[in-house]
PDB file of N, CA and C in Angstrom:
ATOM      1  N   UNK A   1     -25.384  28.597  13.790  1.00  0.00           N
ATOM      2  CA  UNK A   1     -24.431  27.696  13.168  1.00  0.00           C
ATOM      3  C   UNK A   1     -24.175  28.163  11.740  1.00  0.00           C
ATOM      4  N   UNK A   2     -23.207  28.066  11.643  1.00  0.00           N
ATOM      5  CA  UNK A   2     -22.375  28.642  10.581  1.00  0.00           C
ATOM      6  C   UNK A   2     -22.269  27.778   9.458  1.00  0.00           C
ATOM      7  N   UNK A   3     -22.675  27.399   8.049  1.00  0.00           N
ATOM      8  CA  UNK A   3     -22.578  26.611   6.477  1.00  0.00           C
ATOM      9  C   UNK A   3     -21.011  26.974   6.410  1.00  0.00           C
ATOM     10  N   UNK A   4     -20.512  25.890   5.881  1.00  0.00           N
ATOM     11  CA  UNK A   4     -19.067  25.791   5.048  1.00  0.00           C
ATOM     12  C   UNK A   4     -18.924  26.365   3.813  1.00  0.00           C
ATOM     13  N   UNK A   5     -18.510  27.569   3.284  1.00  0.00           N
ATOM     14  CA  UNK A   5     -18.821  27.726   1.892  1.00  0.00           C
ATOM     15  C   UNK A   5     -17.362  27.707   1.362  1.00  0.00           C
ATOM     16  N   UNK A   6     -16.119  26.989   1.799  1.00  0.00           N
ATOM     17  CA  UNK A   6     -15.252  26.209   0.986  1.00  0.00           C
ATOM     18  C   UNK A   6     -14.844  25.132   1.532  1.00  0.00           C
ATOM     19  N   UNK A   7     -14.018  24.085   1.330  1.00  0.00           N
ATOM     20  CA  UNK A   7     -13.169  22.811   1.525  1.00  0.00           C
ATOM     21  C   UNK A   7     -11.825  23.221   2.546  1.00  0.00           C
ATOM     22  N   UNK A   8     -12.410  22.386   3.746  1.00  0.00           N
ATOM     23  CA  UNK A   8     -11.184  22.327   4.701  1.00  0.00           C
ATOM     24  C   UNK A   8     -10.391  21.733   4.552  1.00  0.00           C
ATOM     25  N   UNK A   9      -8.751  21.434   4.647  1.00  0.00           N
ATOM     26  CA  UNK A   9      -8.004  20.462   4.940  1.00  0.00           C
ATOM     27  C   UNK A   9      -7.288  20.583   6.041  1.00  0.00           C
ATOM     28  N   UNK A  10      -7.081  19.351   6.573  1.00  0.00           N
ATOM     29  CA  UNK A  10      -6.299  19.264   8.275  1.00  0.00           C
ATOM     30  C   UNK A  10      -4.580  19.310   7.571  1.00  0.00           C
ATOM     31  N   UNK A  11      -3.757  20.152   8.860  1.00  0.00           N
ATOM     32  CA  UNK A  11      -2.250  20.472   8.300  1.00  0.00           C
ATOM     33  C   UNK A  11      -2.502  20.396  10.044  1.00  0.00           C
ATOM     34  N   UNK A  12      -1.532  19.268  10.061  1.00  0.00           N
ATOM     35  CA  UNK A  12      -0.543  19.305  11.599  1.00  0.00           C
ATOM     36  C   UNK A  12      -1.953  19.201  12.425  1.00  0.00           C
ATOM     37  N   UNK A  13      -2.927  18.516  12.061  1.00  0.00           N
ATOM     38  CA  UNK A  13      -4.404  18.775  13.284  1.00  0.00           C
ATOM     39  C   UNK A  13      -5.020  19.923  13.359  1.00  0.00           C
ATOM     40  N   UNK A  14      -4.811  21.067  12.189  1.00  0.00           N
ATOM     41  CA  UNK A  14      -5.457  22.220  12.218  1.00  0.00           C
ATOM     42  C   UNK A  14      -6.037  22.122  11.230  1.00  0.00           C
ATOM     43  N   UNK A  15      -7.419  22.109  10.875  1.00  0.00           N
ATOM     44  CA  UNK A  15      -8.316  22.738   9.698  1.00  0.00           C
ATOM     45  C   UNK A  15      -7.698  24.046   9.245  1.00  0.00           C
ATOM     46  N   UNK A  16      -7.664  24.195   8.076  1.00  0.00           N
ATOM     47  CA  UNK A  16      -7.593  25.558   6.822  1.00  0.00           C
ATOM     48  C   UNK A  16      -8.151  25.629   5.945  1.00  0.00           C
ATOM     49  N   UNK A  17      -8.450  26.787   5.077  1.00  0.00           N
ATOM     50  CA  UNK A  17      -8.982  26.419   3.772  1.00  0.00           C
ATOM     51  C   UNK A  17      -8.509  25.966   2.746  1.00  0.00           C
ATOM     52  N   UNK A  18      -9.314  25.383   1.622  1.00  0.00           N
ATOM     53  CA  UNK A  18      -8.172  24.771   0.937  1.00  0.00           C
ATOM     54  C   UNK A  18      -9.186  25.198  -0.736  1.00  0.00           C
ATOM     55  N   UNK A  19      -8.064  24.924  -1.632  1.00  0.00           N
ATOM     56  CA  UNK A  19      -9.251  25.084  -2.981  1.00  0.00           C
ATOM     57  C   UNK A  19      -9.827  23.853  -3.418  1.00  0.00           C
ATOM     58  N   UNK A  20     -10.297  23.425  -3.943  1.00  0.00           N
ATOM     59  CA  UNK A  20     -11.171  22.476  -4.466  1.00  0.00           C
ATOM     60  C   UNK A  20     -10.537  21.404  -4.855  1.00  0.00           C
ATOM     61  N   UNK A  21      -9.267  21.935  -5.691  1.00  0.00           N
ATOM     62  CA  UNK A  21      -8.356  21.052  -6.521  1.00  0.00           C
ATOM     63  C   UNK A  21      -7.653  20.243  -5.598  1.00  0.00           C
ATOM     64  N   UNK A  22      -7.256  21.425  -4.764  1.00  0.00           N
ATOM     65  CA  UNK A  22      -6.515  20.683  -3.097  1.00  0.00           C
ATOM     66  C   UNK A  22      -7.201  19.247  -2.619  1.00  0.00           C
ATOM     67  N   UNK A  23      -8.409  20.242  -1.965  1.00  0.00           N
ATOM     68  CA  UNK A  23      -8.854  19.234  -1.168  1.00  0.00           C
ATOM     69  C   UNK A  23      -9.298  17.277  -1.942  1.00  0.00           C
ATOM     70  N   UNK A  24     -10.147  17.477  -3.318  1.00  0.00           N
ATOM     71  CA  UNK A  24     -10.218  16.641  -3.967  1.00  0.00           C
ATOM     72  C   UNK A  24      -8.722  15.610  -4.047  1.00  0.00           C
ATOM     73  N   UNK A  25      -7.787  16.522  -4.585  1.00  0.00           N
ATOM     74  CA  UNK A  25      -6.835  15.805  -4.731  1.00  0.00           C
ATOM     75  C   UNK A  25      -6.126  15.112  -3.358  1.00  0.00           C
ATOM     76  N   UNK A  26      -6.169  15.585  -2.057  1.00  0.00           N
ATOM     77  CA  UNK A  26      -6.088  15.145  -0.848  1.00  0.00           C
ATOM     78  C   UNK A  26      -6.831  13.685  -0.861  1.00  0.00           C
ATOM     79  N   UNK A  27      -8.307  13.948  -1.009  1.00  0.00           N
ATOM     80  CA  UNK A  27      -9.140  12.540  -0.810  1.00  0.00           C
ATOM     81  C   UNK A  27      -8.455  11.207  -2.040  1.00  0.00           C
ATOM     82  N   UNK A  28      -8.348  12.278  -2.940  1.00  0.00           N
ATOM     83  CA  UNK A  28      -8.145  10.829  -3.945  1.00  0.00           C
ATOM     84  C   UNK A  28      -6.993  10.399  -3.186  1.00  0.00           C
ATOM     85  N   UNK A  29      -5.938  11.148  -2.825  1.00  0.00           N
ATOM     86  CA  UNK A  29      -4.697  10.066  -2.675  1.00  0.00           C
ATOM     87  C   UNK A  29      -4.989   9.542  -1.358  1.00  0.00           C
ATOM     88  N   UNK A  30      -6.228   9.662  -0.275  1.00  0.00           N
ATOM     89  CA  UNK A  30      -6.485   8.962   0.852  1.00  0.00           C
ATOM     90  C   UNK A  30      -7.168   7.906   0.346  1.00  0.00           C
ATOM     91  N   UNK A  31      -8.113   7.721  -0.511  1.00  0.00           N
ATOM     92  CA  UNK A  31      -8.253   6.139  -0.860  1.00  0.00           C
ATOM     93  C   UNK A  31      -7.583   5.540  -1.667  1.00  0.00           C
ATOM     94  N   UNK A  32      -6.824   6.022  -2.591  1.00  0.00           N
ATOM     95  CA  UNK A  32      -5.609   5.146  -3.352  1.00  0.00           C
ATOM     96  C   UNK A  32      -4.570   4.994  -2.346  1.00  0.00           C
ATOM     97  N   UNK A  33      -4.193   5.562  -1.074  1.00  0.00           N
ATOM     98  CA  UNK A  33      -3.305   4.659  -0.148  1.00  0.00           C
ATOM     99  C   UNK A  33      -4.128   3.856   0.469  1.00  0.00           C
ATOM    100  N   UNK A  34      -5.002   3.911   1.004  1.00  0.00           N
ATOM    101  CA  UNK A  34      -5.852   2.989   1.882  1.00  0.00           C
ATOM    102  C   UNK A  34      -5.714   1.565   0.550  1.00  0.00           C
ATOM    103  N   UNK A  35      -6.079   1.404  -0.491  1.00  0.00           N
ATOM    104  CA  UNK A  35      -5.779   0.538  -1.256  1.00  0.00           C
ATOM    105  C   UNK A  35      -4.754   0.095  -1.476  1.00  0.00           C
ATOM    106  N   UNK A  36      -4.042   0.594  -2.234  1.00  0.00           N
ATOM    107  CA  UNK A  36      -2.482  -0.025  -1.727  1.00  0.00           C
ATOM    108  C   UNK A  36      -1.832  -0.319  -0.379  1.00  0.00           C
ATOM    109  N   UNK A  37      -2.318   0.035   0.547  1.00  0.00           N
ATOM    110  CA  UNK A  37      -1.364  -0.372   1.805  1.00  0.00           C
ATOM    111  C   UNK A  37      -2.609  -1.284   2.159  1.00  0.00           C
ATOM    112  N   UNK A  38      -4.353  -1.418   2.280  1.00  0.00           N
ATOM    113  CA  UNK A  38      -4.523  -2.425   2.864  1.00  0.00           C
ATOM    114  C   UNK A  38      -5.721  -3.576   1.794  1.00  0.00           C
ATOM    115  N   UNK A  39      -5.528  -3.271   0.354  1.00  0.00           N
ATOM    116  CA  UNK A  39      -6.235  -3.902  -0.694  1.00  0.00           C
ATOM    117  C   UNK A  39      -7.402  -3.173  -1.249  1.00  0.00           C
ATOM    118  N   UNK A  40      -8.191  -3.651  -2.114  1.00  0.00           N
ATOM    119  CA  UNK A  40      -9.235  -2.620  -2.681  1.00  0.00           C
ATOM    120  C   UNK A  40     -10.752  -2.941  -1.463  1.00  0.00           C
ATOM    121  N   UNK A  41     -10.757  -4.459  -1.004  1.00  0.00           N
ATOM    122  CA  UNK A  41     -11.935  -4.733   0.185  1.00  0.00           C
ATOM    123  C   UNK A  41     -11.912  -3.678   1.095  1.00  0.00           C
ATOM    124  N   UNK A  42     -10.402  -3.001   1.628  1.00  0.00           N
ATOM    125  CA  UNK A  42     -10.849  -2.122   2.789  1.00  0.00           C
ATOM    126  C   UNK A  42     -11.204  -0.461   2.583  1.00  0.00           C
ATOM    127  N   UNK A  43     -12.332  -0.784   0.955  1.00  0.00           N
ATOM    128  CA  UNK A  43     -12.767   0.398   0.869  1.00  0.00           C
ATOM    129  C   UNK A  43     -14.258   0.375   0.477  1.00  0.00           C
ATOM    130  N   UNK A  44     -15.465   1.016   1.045  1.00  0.00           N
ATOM    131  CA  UNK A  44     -16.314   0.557   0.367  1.00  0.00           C
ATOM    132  C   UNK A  44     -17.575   2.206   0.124  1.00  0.00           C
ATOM    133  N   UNK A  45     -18.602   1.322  -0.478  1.00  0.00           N
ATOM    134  CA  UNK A  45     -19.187   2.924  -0.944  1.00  0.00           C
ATOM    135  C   UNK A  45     -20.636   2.398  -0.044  1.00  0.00           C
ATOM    136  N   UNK A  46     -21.712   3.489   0.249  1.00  0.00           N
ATOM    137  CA  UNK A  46     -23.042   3.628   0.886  1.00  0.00           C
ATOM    138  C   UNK A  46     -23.871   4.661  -0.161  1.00  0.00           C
ATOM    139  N   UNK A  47     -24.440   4.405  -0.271  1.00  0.00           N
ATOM    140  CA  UNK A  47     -25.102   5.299  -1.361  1.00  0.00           C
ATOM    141  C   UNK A  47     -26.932   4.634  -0.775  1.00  0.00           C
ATOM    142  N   UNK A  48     -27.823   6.062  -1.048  1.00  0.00           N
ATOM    143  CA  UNK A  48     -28.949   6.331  -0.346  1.00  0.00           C
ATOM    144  C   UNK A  48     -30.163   5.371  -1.311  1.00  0.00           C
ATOM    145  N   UNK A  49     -31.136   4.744  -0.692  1.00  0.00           N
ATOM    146  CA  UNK A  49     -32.087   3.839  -1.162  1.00  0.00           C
ATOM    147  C   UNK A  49     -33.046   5.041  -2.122  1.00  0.00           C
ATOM    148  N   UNK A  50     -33.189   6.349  -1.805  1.00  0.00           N
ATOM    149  CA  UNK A  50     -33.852   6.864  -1.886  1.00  0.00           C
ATOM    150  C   UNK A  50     -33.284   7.807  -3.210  1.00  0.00           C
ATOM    151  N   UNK A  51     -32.235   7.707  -3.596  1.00  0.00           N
ATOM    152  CA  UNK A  51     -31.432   8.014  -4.819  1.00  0.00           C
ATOM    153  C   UNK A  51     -32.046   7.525  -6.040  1.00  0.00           C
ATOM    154  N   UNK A  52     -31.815   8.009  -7.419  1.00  0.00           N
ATOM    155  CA  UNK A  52     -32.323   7.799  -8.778  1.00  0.00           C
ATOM    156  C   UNK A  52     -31.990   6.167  -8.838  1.00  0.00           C
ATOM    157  N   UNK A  53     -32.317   5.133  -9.524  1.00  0.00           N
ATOM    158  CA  UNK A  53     -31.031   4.389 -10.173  1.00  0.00           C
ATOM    159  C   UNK A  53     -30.021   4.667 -10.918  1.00  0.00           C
ATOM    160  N   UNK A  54     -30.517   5.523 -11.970  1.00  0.00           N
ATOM    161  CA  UNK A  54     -28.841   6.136 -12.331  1.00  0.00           C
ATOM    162  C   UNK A  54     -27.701   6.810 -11.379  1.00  0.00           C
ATOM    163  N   UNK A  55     -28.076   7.261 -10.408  1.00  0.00           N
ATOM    164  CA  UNK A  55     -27.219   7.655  -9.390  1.00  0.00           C
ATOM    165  C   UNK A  55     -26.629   6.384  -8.723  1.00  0.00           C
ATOM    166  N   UNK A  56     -27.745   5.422  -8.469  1.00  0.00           N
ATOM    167  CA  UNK A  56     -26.916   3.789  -7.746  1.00  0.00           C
ATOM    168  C   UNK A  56     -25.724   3.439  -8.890  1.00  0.00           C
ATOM    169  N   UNK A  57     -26.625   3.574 -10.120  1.00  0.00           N
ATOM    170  CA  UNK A  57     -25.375   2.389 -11.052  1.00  0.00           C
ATOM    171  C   UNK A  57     -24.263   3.685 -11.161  1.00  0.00           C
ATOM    172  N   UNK A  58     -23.924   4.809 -11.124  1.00  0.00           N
ATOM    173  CA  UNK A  58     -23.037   5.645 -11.043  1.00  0.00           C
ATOM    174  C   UNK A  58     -22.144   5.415  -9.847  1.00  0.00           C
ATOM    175  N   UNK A  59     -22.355   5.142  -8.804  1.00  0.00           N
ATOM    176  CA  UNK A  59     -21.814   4.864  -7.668  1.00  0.00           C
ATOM    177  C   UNK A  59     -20.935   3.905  -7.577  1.00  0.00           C
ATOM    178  N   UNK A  60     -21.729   2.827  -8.070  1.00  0.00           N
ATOM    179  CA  UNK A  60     -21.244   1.497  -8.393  1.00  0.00           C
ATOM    180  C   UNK A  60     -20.694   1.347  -9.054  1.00  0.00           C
ATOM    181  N   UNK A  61     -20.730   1.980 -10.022  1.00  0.00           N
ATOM    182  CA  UNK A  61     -20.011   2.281 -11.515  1.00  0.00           C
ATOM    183  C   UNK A  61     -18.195   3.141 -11.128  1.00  0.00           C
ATOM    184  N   UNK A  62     -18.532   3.914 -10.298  1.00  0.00           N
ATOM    185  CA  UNK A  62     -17.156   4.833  -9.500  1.00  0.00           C
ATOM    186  C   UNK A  62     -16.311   3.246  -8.591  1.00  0.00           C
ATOM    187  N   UNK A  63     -17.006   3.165  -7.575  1.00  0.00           N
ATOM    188  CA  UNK A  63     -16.401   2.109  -6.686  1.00  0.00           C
ATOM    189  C   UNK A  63     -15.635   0.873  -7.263  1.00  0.00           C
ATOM    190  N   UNK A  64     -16.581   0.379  -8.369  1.00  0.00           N
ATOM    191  CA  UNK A  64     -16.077  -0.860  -9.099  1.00  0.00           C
ATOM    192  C   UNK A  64     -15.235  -0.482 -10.036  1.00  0.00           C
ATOM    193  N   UNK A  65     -15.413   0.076 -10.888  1.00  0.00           N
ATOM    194  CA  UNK A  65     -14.080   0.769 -12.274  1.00  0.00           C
ATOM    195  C   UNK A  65     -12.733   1.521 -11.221  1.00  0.00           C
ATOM    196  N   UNK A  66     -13.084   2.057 -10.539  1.00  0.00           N
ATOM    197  CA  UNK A  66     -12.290   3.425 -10.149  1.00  0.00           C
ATOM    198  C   UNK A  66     -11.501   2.905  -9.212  1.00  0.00           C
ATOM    199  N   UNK A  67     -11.921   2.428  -8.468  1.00  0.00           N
ATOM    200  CA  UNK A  67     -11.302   1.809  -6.986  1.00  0.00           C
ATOM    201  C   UNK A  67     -11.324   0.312  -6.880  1.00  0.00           C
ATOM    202  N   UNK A  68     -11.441  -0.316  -7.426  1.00  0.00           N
ATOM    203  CA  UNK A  68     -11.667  -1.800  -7.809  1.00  0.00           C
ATOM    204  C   UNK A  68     -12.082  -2.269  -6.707  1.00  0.00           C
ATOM    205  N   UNK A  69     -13.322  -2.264  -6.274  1.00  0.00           N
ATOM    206  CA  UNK A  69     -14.183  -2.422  -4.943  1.00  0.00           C
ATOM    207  C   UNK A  69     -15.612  -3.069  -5.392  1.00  0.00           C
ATOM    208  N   UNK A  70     -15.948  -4.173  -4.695  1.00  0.00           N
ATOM    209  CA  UNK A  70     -17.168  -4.481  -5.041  1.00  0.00           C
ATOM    210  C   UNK A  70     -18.312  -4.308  -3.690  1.00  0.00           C
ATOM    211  N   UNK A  71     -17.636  -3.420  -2.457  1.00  0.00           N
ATOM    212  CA  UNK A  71     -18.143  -2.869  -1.532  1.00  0.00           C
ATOM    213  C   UNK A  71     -19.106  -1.491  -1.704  1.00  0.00           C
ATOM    214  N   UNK A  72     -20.101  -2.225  -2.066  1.00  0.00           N
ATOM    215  CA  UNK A  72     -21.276  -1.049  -2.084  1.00  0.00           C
ATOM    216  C   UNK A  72     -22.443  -1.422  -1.915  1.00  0.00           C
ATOM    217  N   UNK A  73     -22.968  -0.598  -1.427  1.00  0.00           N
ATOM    218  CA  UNK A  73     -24.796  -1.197  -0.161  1.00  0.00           C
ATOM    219  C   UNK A  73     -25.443   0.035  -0.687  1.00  0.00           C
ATOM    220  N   UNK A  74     -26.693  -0.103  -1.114  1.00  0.00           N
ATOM    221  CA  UNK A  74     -27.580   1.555  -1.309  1.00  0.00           C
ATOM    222  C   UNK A  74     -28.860   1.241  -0.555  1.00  0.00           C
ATOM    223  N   UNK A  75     -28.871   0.078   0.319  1.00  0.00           N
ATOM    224  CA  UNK A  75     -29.940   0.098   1.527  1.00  0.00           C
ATOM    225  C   UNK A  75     -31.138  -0.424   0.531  1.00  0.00           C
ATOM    226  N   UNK A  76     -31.246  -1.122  -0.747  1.00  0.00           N
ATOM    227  CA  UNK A  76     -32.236  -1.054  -1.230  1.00  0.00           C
ATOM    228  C   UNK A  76     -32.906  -2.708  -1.282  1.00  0.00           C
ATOM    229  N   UNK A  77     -32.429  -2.786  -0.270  1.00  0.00           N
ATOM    230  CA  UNK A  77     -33.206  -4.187   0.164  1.00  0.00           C
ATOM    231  C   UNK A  77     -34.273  -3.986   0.780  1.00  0.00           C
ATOM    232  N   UNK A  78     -34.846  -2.854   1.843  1.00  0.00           N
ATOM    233  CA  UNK A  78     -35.216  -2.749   3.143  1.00  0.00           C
ATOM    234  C   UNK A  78     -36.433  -2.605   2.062  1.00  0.00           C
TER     235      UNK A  78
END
């Protein structure tokens, strides 16, 4: 099995390569439409129990400022 060593993007249902700037900029405008067409609730973040806390409040910190989402779980109840 073969490692990815750049960023795919789908064109017409085909994977290609793409540069960094591409692909990033692809995702951002897939959750800024998902927000505008179905609100900021139908987006949310998962982030690992087993992560720093500065990495949780960073997360949280992205989701809530960035995406105006208060959908985020880091499992750290269990």
């Amino acid at each position: 099995m073969e490692r990815l060593t750049q960023p795919l993007v789908r064109d017409g249902g085909v994977l290609r390569p793409a540069t960094w700037d591409e692909a990033l900029t692809r995702a951002a405008e897939g959750f800024r439409r998902s927000r505008d067409t179905h609100g900021s609730r139908s987006i949310g973040f998962f982030s690992c129990s087993k992560s720093t806390n500065e990495m949780n409040f960073i997360a949280q910190k992205l989701a809530r400022a960035a995406l105006g989402t208060n959908n985020i779980d880091s499992c750290n109840r269990t």
